[in-house]
PDB file of N, CA and C in Angstrom:
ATOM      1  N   UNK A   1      21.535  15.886  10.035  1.00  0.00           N
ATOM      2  CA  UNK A   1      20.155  15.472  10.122  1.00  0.00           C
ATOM      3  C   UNK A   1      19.534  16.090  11.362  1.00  0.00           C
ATOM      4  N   UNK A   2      18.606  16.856  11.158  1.00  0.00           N
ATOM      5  CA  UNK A   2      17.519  17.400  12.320  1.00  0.00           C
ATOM      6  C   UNK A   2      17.178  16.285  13.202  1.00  0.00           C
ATOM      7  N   UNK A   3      17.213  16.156  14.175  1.00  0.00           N
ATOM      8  CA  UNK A   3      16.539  15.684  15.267  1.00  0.00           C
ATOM      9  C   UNK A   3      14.955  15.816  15.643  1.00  0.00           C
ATOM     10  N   UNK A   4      14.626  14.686  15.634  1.00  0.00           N
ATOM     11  CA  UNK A   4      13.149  15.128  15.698  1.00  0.00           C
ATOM     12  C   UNK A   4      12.516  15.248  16.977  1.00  0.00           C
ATOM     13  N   UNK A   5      11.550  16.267  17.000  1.00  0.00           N
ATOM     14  CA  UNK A   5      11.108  16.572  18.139  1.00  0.00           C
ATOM     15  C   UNK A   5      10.178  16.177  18.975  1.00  0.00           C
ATOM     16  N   UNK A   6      10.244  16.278  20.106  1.00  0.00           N
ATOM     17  CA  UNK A   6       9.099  15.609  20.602  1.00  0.00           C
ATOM     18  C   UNK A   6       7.714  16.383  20.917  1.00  0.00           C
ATOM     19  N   UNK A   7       6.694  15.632  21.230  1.00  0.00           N
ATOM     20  CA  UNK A   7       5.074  16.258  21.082  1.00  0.00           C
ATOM     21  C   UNK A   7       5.300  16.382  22.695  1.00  0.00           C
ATOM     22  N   UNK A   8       5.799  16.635  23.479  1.00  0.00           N
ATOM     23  CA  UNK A   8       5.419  16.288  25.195  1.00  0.00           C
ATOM     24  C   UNK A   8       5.969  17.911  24.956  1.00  0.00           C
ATOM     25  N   UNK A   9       5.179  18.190  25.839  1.00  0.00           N
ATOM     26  CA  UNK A   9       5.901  20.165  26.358  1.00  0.00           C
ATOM     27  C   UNK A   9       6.794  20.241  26.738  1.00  0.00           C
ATOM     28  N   UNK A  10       7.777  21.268  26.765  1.00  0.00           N
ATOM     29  CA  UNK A  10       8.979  21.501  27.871  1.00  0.00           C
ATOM     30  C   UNK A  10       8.441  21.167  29.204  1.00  0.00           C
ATOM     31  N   UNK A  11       7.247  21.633  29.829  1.00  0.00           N
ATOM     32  CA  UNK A  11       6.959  21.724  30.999  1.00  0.00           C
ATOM     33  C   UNK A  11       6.382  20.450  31.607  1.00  0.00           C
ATOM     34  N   UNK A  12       5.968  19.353  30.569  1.00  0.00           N
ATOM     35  CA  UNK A  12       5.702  17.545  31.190  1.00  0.00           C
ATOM     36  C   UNK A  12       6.826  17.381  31.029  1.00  0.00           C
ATOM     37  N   UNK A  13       8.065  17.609  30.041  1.00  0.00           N
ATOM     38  CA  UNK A  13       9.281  16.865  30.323  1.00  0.00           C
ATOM     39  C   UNK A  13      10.098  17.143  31.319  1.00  0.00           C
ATOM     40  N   UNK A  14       9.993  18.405  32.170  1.00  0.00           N
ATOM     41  CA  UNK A  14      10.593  18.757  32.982  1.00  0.00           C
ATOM     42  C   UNK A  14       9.797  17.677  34.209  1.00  0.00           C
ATOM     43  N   UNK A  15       8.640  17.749  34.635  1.00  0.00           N
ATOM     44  CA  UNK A  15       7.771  17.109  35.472  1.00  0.00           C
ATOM     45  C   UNK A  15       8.012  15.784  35.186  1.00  0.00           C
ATOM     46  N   UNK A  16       8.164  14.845  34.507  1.00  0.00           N
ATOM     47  CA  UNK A  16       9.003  13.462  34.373  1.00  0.00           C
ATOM     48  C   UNK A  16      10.294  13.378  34.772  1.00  0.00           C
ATOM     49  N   UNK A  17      10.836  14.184  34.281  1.00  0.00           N
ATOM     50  CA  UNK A  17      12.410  14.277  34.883  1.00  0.00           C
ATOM     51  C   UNK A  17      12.730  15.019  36.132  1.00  0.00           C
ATOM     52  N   UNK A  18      11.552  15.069  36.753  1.00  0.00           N
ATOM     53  CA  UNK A  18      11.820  15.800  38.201  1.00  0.00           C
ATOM     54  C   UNK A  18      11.230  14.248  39.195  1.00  0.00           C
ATOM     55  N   UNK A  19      10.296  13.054  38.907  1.00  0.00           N
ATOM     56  CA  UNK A  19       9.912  12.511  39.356  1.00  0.00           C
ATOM     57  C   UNK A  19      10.621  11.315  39.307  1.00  0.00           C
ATOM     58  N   UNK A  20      10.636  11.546  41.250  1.00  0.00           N
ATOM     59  CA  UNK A  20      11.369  10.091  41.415  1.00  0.00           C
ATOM     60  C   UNK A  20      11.692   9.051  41.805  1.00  0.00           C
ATOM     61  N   UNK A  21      11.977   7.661  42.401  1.00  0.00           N
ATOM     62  CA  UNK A  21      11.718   6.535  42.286  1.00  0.00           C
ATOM     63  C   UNK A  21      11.102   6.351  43.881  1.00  0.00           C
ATOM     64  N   UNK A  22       9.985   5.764  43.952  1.00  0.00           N
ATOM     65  CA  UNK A  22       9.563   6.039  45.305  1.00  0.00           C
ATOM     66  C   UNK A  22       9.367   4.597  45.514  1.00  0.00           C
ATOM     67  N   UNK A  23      10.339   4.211  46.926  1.00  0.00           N
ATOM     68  CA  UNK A  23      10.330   2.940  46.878  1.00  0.00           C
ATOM     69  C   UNK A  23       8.725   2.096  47.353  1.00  0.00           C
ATOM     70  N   UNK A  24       8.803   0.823  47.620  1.00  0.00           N
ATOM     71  CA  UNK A  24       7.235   0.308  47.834  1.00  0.00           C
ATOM     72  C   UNK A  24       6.945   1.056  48.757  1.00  0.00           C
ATOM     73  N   UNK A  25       7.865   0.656  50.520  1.00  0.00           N
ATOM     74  CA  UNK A  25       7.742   1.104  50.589  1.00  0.00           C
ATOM     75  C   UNK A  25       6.891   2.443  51.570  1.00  0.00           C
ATOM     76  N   UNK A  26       6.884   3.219  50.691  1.00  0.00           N
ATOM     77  CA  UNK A  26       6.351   4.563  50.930  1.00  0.00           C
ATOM     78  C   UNK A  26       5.030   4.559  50.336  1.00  0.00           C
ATOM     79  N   UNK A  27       4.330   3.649  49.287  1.00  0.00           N
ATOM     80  CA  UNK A  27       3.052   3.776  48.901  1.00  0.00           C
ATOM     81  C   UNK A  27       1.834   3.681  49.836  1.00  0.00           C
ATOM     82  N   UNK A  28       0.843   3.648  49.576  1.00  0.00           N
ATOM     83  CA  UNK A  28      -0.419   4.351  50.816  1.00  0.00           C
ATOM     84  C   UNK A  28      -1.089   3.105  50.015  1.00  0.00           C
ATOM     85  N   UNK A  29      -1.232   1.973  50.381  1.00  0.00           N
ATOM     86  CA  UNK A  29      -2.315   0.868  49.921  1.00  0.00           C
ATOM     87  C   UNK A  29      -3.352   0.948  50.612  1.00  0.00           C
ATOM     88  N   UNK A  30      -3.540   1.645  51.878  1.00  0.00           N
ATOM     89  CA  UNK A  30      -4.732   1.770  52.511  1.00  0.00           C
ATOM     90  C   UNK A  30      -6.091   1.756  51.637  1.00  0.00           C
ATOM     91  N   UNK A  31      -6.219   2.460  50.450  1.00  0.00           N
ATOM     92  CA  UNK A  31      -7.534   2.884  50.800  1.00  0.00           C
ATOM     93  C   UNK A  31      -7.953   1.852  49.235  1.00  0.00           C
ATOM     94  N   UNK A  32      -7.003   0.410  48.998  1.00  0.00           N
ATOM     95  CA  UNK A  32      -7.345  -0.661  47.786  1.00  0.00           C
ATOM     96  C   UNK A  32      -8.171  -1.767  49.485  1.00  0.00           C
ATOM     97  N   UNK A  33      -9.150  -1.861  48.414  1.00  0.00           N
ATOM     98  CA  UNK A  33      -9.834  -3.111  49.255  1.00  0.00           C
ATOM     99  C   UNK A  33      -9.148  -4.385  49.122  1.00  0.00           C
ATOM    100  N   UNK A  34      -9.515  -5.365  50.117  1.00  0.00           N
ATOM    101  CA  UNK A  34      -9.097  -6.783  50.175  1.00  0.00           C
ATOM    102  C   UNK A  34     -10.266  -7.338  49.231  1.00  0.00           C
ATOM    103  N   UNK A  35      -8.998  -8.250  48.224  1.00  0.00           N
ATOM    104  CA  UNK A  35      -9.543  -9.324  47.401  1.00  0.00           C
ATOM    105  C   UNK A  35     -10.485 -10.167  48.231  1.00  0.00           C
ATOM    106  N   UNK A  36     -11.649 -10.306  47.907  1.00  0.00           N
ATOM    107  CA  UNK A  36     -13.091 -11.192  48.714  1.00  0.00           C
ATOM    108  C   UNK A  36     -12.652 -12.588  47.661  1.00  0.00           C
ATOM    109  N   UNK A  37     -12.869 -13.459  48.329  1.00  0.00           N
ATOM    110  CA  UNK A  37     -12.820 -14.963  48.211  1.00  0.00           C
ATOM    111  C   UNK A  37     -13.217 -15.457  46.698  1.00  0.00           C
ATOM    112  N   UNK A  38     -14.331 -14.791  46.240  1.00  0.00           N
ATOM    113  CA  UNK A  38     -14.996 -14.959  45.015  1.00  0.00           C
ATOM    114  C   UNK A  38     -14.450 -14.206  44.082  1.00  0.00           C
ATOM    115  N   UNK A  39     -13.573 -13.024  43.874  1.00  0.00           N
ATOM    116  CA  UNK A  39     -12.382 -12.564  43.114  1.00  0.00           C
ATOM    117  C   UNK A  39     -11.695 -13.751  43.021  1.00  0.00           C
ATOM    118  N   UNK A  40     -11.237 -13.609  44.197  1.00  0.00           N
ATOM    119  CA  UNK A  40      -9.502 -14.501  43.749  1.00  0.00           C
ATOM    120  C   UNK A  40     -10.033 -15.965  43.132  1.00  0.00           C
ATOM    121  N   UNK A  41     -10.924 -16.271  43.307  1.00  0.00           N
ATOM    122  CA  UNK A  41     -11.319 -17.614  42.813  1.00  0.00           C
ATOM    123  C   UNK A  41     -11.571 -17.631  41.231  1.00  0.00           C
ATOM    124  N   UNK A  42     -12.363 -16.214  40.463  1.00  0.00           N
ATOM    125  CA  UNK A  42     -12.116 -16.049  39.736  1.00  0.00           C
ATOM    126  C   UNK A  42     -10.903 -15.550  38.532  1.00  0.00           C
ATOM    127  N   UNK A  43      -9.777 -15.201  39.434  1.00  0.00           N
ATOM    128  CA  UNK A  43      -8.911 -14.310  38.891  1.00  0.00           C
ATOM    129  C   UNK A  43      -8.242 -15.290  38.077  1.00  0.00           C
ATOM    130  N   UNK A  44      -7.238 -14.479  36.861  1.00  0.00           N
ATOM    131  CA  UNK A  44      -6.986 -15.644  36.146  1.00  0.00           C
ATOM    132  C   UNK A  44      -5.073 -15.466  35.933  1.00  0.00           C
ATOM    133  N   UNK A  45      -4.542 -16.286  35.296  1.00  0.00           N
ATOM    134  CA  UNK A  45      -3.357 -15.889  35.312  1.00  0.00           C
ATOM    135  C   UNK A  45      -2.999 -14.976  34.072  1.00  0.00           C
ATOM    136  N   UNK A  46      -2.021 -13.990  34.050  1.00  0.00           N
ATOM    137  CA  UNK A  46      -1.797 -13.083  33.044  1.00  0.00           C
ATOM    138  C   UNK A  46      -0.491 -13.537  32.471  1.00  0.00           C
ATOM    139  N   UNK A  47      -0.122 -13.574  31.244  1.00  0.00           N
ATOM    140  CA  UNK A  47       1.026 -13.507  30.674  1.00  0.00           C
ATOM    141  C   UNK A  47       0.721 -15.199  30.083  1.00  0.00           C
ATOM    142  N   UNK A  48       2.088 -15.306  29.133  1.00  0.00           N
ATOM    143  CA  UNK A  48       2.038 -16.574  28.683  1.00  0.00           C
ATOM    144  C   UNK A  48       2.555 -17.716  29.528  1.00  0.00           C
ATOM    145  N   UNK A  49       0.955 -18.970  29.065  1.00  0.00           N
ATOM    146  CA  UNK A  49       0.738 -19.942  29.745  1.00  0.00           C
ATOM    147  C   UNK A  49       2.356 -21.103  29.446  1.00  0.00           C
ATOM    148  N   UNK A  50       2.767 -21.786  31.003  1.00  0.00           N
ATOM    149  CA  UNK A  50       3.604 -22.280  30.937  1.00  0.00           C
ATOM    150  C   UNK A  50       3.061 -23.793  29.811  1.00  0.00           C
ATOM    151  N   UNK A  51       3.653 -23.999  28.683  1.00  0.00           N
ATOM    152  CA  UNK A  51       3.194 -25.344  27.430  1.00  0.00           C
ATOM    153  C   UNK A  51       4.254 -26.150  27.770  1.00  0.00           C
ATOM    154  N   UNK A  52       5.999 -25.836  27.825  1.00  0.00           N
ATOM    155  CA  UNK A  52       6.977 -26.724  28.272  1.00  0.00           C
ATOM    156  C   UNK A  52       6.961 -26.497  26.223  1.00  0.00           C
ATOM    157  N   UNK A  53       6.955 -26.158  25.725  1.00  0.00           N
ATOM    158  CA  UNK A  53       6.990 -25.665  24.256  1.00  0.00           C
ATOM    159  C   UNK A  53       7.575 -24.291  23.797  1.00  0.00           C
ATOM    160  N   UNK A  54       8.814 -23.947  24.376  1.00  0.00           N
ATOM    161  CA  UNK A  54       9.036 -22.476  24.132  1.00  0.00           C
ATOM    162  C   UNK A  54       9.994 -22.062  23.595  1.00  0.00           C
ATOM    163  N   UNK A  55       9.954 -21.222  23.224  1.00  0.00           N
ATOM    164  CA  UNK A  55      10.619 -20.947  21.569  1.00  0.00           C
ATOM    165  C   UNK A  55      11.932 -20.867  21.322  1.00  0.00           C
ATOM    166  N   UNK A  56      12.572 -20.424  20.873  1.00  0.00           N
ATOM    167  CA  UNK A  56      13.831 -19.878  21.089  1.00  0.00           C
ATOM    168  C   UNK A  56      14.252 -18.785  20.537  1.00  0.00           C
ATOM    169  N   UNK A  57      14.382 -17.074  21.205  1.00  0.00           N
ATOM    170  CA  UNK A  57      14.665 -16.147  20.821  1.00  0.00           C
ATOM    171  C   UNK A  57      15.777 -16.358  20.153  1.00  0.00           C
ATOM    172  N   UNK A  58      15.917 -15.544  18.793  1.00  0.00           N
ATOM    173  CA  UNK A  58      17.017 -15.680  18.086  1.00  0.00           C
ATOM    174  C   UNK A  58      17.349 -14.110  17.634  1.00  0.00           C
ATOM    175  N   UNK A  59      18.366 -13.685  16.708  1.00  0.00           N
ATOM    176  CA  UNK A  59      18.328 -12.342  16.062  1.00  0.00           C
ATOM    177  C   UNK A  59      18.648 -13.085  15.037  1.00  0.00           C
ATOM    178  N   UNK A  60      17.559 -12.430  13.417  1.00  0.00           N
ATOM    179  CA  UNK A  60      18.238 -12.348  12.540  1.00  0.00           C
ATOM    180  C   UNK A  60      18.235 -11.166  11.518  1.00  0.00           C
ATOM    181  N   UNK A  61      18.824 -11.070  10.640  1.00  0.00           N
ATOM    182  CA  UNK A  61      18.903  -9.694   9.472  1.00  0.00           C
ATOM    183  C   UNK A  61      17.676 -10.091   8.393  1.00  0.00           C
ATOM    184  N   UNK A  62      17.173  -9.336   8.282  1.00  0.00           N
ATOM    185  CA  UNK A  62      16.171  -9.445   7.146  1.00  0.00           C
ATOM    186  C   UNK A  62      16.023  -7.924   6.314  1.00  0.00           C
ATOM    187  N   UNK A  63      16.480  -8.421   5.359  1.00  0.00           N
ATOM    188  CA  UNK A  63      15.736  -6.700   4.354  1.00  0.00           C
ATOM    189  C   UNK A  63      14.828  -5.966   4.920  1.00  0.00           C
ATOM    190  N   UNK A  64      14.552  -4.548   5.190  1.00  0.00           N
ATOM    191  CA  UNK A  64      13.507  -3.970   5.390  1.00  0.00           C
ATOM    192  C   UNK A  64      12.213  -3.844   4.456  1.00  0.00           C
ATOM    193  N   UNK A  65      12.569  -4.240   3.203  1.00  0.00           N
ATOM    194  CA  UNK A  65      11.978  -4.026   2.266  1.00  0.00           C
ATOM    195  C   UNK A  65      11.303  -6.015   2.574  1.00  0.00           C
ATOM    196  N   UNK A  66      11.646  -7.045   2.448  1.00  0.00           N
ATOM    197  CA  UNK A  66      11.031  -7.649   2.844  1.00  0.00           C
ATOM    198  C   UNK A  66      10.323  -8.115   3.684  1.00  0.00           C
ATOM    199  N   UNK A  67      10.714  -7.325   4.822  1.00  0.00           N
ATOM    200  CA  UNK A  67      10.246  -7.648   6.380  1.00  0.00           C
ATOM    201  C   UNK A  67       8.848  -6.734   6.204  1.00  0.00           C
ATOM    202  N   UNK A  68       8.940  -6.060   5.387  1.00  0.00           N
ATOM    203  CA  UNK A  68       7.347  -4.761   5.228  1.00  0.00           C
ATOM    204  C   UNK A  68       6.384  -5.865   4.522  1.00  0.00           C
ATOM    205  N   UNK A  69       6.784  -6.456   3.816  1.00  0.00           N
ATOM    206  CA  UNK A  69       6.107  -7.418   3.037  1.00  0.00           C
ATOM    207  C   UNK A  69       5.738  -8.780   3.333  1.00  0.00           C
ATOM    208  N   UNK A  70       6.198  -9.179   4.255  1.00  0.00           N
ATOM    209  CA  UNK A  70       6.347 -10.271   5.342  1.00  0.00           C
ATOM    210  C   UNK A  70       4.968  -9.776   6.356  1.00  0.00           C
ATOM    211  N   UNK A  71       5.258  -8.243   6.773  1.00  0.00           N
ATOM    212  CA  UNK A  71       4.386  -8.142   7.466  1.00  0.00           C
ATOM    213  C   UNK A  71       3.123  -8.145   6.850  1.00  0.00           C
ATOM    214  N   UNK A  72       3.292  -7.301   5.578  1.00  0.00           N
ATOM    215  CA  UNK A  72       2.055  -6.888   5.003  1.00  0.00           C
ATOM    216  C   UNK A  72       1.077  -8.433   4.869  1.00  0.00           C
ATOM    217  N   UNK A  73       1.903  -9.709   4.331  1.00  0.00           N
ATOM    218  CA  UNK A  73       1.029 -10.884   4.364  1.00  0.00           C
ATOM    219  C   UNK A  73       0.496 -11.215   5.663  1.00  0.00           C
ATOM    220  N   UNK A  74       1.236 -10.845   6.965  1.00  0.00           N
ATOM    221  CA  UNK A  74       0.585 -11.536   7.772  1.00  0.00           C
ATOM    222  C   UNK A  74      -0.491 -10.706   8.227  1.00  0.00           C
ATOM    223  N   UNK A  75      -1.004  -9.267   7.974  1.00  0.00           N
ATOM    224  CA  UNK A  75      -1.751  -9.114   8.471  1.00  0.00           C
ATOM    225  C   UNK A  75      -2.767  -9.213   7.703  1.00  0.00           C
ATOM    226  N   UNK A  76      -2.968  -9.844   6.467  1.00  0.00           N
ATOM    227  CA  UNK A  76      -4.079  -9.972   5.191  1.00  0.00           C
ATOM    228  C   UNK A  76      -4.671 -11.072   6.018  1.00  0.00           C
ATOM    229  N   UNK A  77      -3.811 -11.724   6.142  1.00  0.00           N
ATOM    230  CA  UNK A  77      -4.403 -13.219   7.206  1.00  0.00           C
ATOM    231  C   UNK A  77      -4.686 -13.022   8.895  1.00  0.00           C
ATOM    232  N   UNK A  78      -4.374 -11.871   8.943  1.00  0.00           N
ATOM    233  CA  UNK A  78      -4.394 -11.546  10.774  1.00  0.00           C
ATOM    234  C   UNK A  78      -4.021 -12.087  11.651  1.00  0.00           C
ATOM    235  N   UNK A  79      -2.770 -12.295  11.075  1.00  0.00           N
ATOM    236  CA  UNK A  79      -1.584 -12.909  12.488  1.00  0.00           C
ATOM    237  C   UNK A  79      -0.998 -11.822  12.447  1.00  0.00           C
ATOM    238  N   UNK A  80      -0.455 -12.671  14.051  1.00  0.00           N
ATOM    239  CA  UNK A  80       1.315 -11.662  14.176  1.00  0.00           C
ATOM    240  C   UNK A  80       2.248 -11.899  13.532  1.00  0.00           C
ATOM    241  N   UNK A  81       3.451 -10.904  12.974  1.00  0.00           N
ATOM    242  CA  UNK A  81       3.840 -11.210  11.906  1.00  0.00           C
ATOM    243  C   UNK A  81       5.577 -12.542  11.940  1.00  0.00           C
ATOM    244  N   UNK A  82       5.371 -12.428  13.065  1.00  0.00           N
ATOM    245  CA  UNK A  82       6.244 -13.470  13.639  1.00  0.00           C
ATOM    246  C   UNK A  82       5.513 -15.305  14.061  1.00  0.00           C
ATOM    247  N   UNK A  83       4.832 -15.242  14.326  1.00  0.00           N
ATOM    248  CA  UNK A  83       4.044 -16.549  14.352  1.00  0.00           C
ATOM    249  C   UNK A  83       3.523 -16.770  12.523  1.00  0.00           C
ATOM    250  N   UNK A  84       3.842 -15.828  11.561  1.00  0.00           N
ATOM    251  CA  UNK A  84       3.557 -16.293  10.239  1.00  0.00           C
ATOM    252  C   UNK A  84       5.165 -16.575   9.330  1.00  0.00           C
ATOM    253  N   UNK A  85       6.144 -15.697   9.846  1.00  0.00           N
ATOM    254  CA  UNK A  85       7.122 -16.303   9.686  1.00  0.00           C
ATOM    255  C   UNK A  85       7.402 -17.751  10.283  1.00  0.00           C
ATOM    256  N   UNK A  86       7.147 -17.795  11.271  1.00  0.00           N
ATOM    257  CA  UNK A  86       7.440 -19.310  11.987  1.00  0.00           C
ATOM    258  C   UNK A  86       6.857 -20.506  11.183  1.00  0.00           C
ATOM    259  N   UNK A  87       5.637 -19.706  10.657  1.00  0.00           N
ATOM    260  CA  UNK A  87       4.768 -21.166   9.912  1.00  0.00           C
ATOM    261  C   UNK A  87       4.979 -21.210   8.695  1.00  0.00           C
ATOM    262  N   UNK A  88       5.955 -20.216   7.690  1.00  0.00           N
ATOM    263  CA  UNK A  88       7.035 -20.350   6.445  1.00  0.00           C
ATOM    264  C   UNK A  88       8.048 -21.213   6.808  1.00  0.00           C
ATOM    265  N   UNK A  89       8.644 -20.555   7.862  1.00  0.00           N
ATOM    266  CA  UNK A  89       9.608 -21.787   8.265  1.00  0.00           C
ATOM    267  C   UNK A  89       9.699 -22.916   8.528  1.00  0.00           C
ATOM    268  N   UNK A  90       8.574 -23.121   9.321  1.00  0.00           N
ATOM    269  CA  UNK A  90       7.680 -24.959   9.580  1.00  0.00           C
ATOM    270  C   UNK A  90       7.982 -25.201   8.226  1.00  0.00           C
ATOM    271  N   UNK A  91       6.988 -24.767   7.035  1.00  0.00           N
ATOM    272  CA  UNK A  91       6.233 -25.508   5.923  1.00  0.00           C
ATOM    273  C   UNK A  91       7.419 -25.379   5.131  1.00  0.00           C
ATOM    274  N   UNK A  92       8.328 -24.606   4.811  1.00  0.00           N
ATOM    275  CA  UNK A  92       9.822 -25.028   3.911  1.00  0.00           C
ATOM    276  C   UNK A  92      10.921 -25.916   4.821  1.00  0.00           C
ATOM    277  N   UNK A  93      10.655 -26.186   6.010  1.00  0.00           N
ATOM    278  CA  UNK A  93      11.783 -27.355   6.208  1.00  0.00           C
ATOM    279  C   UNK A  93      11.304 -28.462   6.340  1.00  0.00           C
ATOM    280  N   UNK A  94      10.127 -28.408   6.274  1.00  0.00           N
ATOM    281  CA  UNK A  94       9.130 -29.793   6.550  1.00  0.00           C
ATOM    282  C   UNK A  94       9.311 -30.490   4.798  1.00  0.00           C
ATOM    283  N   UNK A  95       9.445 -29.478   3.788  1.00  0.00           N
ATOM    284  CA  UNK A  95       9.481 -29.941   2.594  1.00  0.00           C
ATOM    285  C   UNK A  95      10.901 -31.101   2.152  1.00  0.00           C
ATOM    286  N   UNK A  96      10.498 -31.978   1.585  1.00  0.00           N
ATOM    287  CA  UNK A  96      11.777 -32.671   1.130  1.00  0.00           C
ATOM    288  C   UNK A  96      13.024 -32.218   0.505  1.00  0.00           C
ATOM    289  N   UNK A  97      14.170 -32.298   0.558  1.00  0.00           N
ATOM    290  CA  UNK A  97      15.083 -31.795  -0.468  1.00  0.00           C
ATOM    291  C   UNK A  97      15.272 -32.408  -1.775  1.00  0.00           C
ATOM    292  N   UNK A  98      15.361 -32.243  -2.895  1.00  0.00           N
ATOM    293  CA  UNK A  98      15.553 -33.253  -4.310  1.00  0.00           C
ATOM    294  C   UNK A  98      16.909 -33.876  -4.269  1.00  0.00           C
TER     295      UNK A  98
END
């Protein structure tokens, strides 16, 4: 099987792989202004908010052929396609057994 190639030039991949880890440090923050009072007051927090509700990463196997189709529903509805699995899973264990 061919290897597929990449779109970056010989000459950026060389220039990535020549560049290298420069600790803090050595960076020049001089010329970032100081956060003024009315920034930081506005600033907000990034990333996901602590709920005390959090999930539990798992791995599992799923068909590729269903997981395309899994996705394909969730984006008819415009979720992510993992928060629409989650809410299959809610709504079939929430169901009674006979």
């Amino acid at each position: 099987m061919k290897k597929k190639q990449s779109v970056a030039s010989a000459r950026a991949r060389q220039r990535v792989k020549n560049v290298g880890h420069m600790p803090d440090s050595r960076l020049d923050l001089a010329d970032i202004p100081e956060a003024t009072d009315e920034q930081l007051r506005r600033a907000r927090r990034v990333g996901r908010p602590v709920t005390g509700n959090a999930k539990q990463l798992i791995a599992i196997r799923i068909a590729p052929r269903l997981l395309a189709q899994l996705r394909r529903l969730a984006a008819k509805q415009s979720k992510p396609y993992q928060t629409f699995i989650h809410e299959l899973l809610e709504r079939a264990a929430s169901k009674k057994v006979a």
